[in-house]
C-alpha atoms as a PDB file:
ATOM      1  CA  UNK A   1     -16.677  10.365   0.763  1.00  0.00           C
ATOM      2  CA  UNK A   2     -14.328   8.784   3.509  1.00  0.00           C
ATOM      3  CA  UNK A   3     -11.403  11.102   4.741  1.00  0.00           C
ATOM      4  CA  UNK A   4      -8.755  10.795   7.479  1.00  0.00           C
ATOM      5  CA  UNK A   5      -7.572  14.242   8.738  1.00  0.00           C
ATOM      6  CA  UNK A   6      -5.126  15.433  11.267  1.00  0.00           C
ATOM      7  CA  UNK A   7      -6.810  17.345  14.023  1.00  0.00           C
ATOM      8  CA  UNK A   8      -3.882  19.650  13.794  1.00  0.00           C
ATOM      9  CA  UNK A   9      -4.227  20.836  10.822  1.00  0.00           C
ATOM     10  CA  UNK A  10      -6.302  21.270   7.458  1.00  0.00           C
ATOM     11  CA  UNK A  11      -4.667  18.250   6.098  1.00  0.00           C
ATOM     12  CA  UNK A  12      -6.710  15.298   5.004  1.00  0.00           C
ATOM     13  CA  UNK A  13      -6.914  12.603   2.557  1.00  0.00           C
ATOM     14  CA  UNK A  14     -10.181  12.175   0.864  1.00  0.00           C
ATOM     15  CA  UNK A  15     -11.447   9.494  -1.323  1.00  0.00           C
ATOM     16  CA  UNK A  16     -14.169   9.857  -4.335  1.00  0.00           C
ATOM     17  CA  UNK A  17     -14.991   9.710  -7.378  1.00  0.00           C
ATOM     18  CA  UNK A  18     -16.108  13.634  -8.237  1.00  0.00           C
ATOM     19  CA  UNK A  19     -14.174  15.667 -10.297  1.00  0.00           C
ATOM     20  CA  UNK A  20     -11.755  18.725  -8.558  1.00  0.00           C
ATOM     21  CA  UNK A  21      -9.600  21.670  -9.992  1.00  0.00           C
ATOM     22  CA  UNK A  22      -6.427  20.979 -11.123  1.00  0.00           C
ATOM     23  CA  UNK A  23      -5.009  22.653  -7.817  1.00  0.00           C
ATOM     24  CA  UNK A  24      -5.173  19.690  -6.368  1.00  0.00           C
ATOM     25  CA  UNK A  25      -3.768  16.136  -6.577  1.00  0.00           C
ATOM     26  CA  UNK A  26      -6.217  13.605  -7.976  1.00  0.00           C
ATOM     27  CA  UNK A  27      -5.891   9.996  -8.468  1.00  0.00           C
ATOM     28  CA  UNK A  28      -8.162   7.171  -9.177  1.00  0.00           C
ATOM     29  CA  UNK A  29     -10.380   7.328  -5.764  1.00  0.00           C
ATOM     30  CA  UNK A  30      -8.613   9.654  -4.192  1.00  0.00           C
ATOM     31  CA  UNK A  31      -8.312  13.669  -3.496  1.00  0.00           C
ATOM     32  CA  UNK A  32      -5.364  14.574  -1.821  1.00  0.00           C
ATOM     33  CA  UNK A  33      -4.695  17.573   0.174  1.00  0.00           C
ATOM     34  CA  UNK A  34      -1.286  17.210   1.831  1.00  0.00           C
ATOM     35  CA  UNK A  35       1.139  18.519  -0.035  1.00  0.00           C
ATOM     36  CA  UNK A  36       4.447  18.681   2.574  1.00  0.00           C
ATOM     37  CA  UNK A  37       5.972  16.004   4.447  1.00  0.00           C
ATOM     38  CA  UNK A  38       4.906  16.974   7.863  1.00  0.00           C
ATOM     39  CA  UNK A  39       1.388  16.747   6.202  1.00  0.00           C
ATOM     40  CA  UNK A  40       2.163  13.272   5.699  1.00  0.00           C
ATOM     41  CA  UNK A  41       3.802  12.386   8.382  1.00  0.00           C
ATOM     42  CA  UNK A  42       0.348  13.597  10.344  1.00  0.00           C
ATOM     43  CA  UNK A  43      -1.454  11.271   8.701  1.00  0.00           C
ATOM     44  CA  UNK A  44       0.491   8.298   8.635  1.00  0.00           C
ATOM     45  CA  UNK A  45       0.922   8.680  12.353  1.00  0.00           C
ATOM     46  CA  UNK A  46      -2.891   9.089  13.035  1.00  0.00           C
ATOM     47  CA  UNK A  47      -3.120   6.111  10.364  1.00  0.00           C
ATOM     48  CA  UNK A  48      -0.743   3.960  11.938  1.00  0.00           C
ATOM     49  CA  UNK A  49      -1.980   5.238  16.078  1.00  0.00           C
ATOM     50  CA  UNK A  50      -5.551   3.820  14.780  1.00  0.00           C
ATOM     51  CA  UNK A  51      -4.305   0.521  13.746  1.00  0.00           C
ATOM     52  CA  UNK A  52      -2.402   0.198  17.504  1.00  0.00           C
ATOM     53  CA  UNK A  53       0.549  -1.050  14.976  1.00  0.00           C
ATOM     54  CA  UNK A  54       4.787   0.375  15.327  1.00  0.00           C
ATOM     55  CA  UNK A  55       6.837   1.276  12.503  1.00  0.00           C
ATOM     56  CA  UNK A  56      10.492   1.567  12.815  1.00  0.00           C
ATOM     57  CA  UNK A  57      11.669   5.092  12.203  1.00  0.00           C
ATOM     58  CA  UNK A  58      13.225   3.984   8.900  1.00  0.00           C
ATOM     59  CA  UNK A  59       9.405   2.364   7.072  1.00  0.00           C
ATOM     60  CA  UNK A  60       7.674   5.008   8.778  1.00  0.00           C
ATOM     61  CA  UNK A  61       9.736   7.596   6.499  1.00  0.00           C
ATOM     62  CA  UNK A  62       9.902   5.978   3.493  1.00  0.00           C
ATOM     63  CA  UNK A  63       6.244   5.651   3.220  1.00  0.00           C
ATOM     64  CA  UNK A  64       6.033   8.885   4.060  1.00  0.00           C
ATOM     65  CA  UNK A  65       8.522   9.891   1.130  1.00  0.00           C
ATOM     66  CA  UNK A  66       6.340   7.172  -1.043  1.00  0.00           C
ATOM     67  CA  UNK A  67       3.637   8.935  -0.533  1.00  0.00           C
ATOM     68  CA  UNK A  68       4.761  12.246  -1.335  1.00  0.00           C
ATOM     69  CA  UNK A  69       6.953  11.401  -4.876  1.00  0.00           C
ATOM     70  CA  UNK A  70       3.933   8.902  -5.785  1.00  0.00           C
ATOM     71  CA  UNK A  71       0.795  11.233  -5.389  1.00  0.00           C
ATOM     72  CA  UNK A  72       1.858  13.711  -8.390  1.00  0.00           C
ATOM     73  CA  UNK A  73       2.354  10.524 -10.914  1.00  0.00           C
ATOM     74  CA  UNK A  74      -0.996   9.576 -11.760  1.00  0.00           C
ATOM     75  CA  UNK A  75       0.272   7.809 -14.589  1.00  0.00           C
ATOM     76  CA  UNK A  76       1.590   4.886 -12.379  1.00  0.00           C
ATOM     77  CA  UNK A  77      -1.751   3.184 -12.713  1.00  0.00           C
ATOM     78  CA  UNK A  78      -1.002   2.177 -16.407  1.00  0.00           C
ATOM     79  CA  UNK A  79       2.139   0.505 -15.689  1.00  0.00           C
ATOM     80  CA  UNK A  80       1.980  -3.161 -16.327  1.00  0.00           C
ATOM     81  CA  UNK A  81       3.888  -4.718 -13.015  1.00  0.00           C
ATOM     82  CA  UNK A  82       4.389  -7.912 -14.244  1.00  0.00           C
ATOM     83  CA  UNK A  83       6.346  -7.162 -17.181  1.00  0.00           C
ATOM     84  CA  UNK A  84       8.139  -4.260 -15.666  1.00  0.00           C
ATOM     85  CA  UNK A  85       9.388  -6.795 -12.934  1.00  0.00           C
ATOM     86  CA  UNK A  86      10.926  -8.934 -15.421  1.00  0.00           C
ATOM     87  CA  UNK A  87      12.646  -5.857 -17.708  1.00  0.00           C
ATOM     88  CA  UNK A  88      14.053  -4.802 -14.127  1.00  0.00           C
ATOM     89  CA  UNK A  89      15.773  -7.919 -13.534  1.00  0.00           C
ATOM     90  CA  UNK A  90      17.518  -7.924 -16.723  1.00  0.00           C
ATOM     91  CA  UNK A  91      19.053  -4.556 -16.249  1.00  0.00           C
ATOM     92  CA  UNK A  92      21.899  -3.662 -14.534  1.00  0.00           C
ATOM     93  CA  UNK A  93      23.315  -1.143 -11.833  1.00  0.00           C
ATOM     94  CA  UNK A  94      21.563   2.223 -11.105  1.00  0.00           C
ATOM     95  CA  UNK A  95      18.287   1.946 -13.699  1.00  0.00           C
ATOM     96  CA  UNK A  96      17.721  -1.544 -12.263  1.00  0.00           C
ATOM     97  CA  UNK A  97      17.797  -0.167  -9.260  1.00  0.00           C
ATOM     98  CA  UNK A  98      15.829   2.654  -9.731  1.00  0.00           C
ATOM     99  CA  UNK A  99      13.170  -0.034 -12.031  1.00  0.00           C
ATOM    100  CA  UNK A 100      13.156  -2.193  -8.375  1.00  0.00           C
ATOM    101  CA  UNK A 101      12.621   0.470  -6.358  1.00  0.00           C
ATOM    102  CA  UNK A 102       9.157   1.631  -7.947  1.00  0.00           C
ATOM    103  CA  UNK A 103       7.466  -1.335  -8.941  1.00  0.00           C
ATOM    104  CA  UNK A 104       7.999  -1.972  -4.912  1.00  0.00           C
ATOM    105  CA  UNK A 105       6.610   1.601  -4.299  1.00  0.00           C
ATOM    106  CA  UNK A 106       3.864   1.058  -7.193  1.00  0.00           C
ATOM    107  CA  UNK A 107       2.607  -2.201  -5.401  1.00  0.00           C
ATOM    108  CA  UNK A 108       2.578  -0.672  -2.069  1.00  0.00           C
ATOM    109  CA  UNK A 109       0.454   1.894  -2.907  1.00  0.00           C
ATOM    110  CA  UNK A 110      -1.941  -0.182  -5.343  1.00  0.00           C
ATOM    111  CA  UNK A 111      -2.896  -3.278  -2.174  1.00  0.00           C
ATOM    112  CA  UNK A 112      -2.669   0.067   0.345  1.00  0.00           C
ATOM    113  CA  UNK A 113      -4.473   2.817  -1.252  1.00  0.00           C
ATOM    114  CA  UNK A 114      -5.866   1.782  -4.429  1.00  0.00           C
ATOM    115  CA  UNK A 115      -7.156  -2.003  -3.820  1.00  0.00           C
ATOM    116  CA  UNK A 116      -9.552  -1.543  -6.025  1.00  0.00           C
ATOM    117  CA  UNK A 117      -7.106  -1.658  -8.698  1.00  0.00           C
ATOM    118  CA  UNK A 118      -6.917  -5.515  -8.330  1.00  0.00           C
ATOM    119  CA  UNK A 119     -10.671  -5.514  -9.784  1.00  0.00           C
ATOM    120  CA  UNK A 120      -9.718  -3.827 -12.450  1.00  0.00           C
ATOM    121  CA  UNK A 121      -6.728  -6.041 -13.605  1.00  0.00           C
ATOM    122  CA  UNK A 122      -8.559  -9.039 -12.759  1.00  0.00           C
ATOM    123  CA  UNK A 123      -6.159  -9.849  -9.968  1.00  0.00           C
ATOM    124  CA  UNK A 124      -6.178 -10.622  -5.873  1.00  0.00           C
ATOM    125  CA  UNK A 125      -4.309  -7.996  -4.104  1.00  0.00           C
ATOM    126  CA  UNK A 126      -1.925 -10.033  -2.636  1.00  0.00           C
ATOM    127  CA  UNK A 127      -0.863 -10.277  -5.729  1.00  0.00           C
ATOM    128  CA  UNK A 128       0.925  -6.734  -5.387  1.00  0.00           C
ATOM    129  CA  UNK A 129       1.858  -8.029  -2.301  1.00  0.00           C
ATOM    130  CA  UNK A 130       3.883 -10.783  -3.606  1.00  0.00           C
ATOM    131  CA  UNK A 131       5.435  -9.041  -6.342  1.00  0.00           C
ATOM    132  CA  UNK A 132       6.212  -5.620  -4.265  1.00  0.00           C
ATOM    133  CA  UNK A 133       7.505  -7.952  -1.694  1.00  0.00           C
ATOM    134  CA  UNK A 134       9.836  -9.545  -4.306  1.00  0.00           C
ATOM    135  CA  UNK A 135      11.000  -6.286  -5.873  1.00  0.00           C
ATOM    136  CA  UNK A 136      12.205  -4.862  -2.411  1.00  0.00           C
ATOM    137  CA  UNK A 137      13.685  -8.346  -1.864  1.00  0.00           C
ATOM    138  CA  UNK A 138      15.416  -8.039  -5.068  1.00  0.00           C
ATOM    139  CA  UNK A 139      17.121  -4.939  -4.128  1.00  0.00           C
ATOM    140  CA  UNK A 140      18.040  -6.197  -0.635  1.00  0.00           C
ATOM    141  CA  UNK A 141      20.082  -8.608  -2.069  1.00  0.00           C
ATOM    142  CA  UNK A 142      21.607  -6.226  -4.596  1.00  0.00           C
ATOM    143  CA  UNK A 143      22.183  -3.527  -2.429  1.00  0.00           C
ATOM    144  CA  UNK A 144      25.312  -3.392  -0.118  1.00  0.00           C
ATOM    145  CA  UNK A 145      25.202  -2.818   3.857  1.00  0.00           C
ATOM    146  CA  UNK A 146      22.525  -0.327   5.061  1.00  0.00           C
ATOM    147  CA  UNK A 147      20.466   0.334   1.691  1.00  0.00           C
ATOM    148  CA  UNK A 148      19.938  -3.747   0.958  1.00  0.00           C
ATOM    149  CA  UNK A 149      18.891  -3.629   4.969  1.00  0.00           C
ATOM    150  CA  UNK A 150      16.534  -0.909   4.410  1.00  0.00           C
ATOM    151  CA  UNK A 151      14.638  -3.089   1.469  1.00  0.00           C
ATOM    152  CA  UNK A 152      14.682  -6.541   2.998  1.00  0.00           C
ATOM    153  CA  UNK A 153      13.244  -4.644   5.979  1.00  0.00           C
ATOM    154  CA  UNK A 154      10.486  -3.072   3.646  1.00  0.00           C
ATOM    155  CA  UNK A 155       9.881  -6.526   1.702  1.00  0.00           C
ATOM    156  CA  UNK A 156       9.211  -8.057   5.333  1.00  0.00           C
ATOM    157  CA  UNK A 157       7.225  -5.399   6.656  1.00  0.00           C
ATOM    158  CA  UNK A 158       5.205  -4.768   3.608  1.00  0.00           C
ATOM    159  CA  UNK A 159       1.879  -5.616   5.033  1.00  0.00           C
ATOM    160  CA  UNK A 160       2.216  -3.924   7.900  1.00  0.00           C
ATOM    161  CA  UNK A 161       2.353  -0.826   5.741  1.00  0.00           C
ATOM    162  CA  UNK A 162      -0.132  -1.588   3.157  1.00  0.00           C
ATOM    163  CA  UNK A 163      -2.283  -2.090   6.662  1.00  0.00           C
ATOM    164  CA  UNK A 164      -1.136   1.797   7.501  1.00  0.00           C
ATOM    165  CA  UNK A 165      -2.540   2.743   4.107  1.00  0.00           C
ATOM    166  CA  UNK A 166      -5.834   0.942   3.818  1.00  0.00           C
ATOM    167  CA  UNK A 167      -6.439   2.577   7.488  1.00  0.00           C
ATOM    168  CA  UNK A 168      -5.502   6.119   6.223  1.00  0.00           C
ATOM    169  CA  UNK A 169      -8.716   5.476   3.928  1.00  0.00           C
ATOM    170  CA  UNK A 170     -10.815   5.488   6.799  1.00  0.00           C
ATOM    171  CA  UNK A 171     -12.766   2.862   8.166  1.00  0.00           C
ATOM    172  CA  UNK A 172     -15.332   3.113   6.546  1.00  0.00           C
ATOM    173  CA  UNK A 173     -13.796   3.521   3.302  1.00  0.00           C
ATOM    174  CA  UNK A 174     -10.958   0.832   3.226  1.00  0.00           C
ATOM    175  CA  UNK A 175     -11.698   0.214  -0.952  1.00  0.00           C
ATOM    176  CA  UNK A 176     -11.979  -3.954   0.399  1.00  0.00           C
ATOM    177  CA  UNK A 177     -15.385  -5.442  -0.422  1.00  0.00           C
ATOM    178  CA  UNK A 178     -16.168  -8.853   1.604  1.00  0.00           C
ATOM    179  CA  UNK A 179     -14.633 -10.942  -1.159  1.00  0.00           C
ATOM    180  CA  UNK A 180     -11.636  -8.772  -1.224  1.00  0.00           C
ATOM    181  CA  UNK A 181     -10.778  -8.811   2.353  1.00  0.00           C
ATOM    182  CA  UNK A 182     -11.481 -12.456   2.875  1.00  0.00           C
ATOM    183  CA  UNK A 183      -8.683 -13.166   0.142  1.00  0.00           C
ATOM    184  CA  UNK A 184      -6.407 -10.591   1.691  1.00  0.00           C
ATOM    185  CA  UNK A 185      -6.908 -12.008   4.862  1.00  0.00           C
ATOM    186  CA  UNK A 186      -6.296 -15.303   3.851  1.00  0.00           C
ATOM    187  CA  UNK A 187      -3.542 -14.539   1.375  1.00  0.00           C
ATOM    188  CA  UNK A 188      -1.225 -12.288   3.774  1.00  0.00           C
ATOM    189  CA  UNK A 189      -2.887 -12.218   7.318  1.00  0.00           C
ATOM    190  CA  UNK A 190      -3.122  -8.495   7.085  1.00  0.00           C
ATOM    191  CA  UNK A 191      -5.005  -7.026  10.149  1.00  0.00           C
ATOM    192  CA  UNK A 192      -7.367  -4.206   7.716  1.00  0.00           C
ATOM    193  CA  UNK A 193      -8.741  -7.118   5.755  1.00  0.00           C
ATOM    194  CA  UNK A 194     -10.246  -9.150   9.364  1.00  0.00           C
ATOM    195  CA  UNK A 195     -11.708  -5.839  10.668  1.00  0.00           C
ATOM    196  CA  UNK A 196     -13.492  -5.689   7.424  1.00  0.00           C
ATOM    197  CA  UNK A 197     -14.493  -8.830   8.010  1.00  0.00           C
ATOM    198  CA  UNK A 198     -15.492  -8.537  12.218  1.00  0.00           C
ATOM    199  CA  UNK A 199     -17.544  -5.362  10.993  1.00  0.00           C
ATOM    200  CA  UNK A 200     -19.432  -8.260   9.241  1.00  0.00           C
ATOM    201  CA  UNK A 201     -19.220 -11.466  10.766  1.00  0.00           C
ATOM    202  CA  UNK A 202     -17.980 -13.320  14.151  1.00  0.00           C
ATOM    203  CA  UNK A 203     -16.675 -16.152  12.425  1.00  0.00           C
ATOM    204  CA  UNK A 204     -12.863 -16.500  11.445  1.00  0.00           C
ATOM    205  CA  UNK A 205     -12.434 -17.713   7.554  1.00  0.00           C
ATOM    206  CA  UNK A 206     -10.224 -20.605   6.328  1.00  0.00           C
ATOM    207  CA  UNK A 207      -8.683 -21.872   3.100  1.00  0.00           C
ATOM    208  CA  UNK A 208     -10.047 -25.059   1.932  1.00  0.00           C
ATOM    209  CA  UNK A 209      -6.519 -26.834   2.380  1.00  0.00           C
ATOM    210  CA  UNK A 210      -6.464 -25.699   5.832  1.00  0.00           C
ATOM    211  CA  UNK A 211      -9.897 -27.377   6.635  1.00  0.00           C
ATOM    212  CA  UNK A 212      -9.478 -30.237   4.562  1.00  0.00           C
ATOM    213  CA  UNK A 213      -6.353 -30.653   7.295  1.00  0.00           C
ATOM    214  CA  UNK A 214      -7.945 -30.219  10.256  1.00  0.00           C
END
């Protein structure tokens, strides 16, 4: 069982695979305790203070309200991304809005707190990289003045926050295996994926193009 908990407080994120009462918020992997938003805004702090990273007032809150309208929908893990991508685009106004606007959130929170999801679908997690990038993207377009800045911000600084969520796993309990991390590393240069790999090995990885270049 990994867990990351405030200090301050009782609150703490654990991840496993037992079973707990229905008092408390389970998803695939993960037991959560924090059930306010100063409880997450603890732990995203400590998460994002371990990782020596800086969010901008407006990411650090959204993840924060991600987190906390996300963790009672188990259900999310049986939406199929792809094809929810595609219905979004075809709609119009508020609902494609609204469509945008989760399958960004879902994606986040798959490649930040649920990598292990990938496995399951038979897919590299920068794959919900790409496509959560391209849903906020979506929306920054759409959007007018201050909410389209908000989501172009969010599709740029989406690994940056998928790196605050693999860390509020724990360290030792990031949900990358070797293979994993190497591809996430490789794929979007996120900074969780190469201290998996330092824990295991001093050398740097490369893509085969990017030998075959040099």
């Amino acid at each position: 069982v990994g867990a990351f908990a405030n200090p301050n407080n009782n609150s703490s994120a654990e991840f496993t695979h037992h079973e707990f009462s229905s008092s408390e918020v389970v998803m695939p992997g993960l037991m959560v305790h924090p059930t306010t938003t100063r409880d997450w805004q603890a732990l995203v702090e400590q998460a994002r203070h371990s990782i020596e990273c800086s969010l901008s007032e407006q990411l650090e809150s959204y993840l924060v309200f991600t987190l906390m309208r996300f963790t009672t929908r188990p259900e999310i893990v049986d939406t199929v991304l792809a094809t929810e991508y595609l219905h979004a685009l075809e709609l119009g106004g508020p609902e494609q809005t609204r469509r945008l606007r989760d399958l960004g959130d879902q994606c986040l929170l798959y490649s930040g707190l649920f990598p292990g999801q990938a496995r399951r679908r038979a897919v590299p997690i920068g794959y919900f990289v790409t496509l959560g990038q391209s849903a906020y993207d979506a929306l920054g377009i759409r959007l007018p003045d201050a909410h389209g800045d908000l989501f172009l911000e969010l599709s740029e600084g989406f690994v940056t926050l998928m790196d605050v969520l693999l860390a509020l796993r724990g360290r030792d309990n990031r949900g990358l295996d070797p293979l994993d991390a190497c591809d996430l590393w490789l794929d979007t240069g996120s900074g969780q994926a190469r201290a998996v790999l330092a824990d295991l090995t001093d050398a740097t990885p490369v893509s085969i193009a990017e030998s075959v270049t040099h």
